[in-house]
C-alpha atoms as a PDB file:
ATOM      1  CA  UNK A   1     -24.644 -26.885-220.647  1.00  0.00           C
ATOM      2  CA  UNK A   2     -27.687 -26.169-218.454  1.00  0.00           C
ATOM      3  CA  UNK A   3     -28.188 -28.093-215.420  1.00  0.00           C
ATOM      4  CA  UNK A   4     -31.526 -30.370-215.197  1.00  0.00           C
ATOM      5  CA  UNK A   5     -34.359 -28.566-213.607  1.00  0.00           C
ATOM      6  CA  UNK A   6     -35.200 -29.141-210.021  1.00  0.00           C
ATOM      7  CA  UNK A   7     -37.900 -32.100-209.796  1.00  0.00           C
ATOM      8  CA  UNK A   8     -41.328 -30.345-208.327  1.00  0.00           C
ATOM      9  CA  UNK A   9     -41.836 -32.238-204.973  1.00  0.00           C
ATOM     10  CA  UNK A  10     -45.215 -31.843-203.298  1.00  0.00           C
ATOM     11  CA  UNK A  11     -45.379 -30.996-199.547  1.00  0.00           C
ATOM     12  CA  UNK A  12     -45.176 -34.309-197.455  1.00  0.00           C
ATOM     13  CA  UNK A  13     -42.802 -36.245-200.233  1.00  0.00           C
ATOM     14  CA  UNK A  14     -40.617 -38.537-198.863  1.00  0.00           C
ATOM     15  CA  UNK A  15     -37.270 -38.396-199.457  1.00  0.00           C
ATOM     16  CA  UNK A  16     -34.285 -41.598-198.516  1.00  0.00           C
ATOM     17  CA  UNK A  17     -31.083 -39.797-198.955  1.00  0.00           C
ATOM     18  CA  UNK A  18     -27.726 -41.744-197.967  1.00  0.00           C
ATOM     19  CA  UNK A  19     -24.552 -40.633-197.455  1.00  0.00           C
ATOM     20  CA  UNK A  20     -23.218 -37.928-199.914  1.00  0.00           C
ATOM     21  CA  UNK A  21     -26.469 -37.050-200.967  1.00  0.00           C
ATOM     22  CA  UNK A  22     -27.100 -34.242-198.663  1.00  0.00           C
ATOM     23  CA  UNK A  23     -25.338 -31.875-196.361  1.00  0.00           C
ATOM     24  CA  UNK A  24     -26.806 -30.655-193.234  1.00  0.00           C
ATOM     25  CA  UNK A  25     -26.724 -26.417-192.200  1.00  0.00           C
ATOM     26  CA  UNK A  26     -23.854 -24.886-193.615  1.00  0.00           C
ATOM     27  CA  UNK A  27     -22.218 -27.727-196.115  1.00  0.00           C
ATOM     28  CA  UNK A  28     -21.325 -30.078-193.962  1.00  0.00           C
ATOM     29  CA  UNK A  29     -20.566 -33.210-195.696  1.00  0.00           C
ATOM     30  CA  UNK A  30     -23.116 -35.736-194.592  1.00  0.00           C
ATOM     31  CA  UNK A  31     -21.491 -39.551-193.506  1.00  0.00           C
ATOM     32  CA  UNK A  32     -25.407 -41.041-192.708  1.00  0.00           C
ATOM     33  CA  UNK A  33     -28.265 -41.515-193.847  1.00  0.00           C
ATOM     34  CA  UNK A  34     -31.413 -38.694-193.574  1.00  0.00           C
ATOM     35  CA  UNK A  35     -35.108 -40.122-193.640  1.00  0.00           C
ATOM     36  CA  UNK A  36     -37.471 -36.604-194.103  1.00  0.00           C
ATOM     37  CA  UNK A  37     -40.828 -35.749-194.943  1.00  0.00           C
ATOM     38  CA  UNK A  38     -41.111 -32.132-197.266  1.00  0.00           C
ATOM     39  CA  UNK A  39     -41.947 -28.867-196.659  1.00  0.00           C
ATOM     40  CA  UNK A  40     -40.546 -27.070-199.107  1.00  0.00           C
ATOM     41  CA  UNK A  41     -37.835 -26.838-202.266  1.00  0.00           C
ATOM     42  CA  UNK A  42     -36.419 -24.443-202.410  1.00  0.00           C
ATOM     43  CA  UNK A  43     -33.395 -22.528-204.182  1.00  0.00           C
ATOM     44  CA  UNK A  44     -31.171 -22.168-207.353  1.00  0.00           C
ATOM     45  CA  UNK A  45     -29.295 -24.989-207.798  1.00  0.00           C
ATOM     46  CA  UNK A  46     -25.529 -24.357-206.633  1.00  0.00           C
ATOM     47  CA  UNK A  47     -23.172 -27.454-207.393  1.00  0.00           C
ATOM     48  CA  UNK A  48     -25.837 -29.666-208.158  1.00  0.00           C
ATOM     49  CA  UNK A  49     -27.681 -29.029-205.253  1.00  0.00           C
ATOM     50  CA  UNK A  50     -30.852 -27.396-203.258  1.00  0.00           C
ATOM     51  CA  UNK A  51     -32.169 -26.485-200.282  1.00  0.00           C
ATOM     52  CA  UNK A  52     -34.561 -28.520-198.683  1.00  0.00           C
ATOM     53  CA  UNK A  53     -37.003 -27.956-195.178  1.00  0.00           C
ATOM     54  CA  UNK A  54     -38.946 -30.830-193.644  1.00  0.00           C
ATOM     55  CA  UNK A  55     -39.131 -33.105-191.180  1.00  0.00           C
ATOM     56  CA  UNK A  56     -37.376 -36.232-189.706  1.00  0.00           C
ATOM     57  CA  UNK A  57     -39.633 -38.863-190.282  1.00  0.00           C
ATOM     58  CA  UNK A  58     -40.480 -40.162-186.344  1.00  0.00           C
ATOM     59  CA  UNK A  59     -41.754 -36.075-186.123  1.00  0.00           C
ATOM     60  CA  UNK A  60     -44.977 -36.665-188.574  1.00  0.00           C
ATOM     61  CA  UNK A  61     -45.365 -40.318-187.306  1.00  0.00           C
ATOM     62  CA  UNK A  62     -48.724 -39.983-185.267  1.00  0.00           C
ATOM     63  CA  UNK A  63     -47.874 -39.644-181.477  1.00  0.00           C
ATOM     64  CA  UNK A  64     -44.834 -37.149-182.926  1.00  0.00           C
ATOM     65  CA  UNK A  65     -44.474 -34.117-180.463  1.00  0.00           C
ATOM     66  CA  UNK A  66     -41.829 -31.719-183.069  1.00  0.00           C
ATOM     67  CA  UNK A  67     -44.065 -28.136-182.854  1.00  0.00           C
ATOM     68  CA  UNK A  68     -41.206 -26.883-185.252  1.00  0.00           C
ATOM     69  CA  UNK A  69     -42.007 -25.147-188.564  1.00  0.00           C
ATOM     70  CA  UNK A  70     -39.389 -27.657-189.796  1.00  0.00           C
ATOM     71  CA  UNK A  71     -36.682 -29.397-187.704  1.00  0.00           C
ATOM     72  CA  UNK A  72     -34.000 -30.424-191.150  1.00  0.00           C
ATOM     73  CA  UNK A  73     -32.671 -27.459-193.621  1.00  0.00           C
ATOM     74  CA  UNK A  74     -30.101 -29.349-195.457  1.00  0.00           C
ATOM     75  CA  UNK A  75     -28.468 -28.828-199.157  1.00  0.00           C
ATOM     76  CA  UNK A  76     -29.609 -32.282-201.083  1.00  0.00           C
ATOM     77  CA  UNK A  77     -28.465 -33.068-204.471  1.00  0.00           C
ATOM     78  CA  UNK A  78     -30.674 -32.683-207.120  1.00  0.00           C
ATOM     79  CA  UNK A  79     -30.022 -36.180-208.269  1.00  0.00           C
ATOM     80  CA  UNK A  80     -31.091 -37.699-205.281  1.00  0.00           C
ATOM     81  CA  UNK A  81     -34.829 -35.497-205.350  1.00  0.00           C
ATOM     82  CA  UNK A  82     -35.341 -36.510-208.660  1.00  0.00           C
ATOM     83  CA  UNK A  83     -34.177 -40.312-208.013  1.00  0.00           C
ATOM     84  CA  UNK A  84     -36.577 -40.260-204.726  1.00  0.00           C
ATOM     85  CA  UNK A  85     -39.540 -38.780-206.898  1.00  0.00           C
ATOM     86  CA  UNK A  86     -39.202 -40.769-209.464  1.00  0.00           C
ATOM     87  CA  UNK A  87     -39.365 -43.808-207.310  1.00  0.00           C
ATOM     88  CA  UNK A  88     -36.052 -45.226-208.237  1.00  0.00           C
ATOM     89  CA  UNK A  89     -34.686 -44.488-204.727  1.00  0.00           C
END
């Protein structure tokens, strides 16, 4: 059984992941919530899940001062990209 491809998600999506949906750095189990604007997809899936680069959301607000190429790199579950595209999420 394949697993479902990886949702294409154009620069500046939003994505609304809670708990258990992501993992920040290097697998970390996430217990919060993680509000982020996209840079880039990126990745084979690996247990369901991708790497993702963006930005919290306060950084892109207007008056936001991150000079960063991206300030979030976290492993996000496919599920939850697709469920945020699809605007079920």
């Amino acid at each position: 059984m394949t697993a479902p491809p990886v949702p294409d998600v154009p620069e500046g999506t939003r994505l609304y992941l809670r708990a258990g949906e992501w993992r920040a750095g290097q697998g970390t189990p996430a217990a919060g919530y993680l509000d982020l604007r996209v840079l880039r997809v990126y990745g084979n899936p690996i247990g369901g899940r991708v790497w993702v680069r963006g930005h919290h959301i306060e950084c892109v607000w207007p008056d936001g001062d991150c000079t960063a190429p991206w300030c979030v790199e976290a492993q996000v579950s496919v599920a939850a990209i697709r469920a945020n595209v699809d605007g079920k999420q």
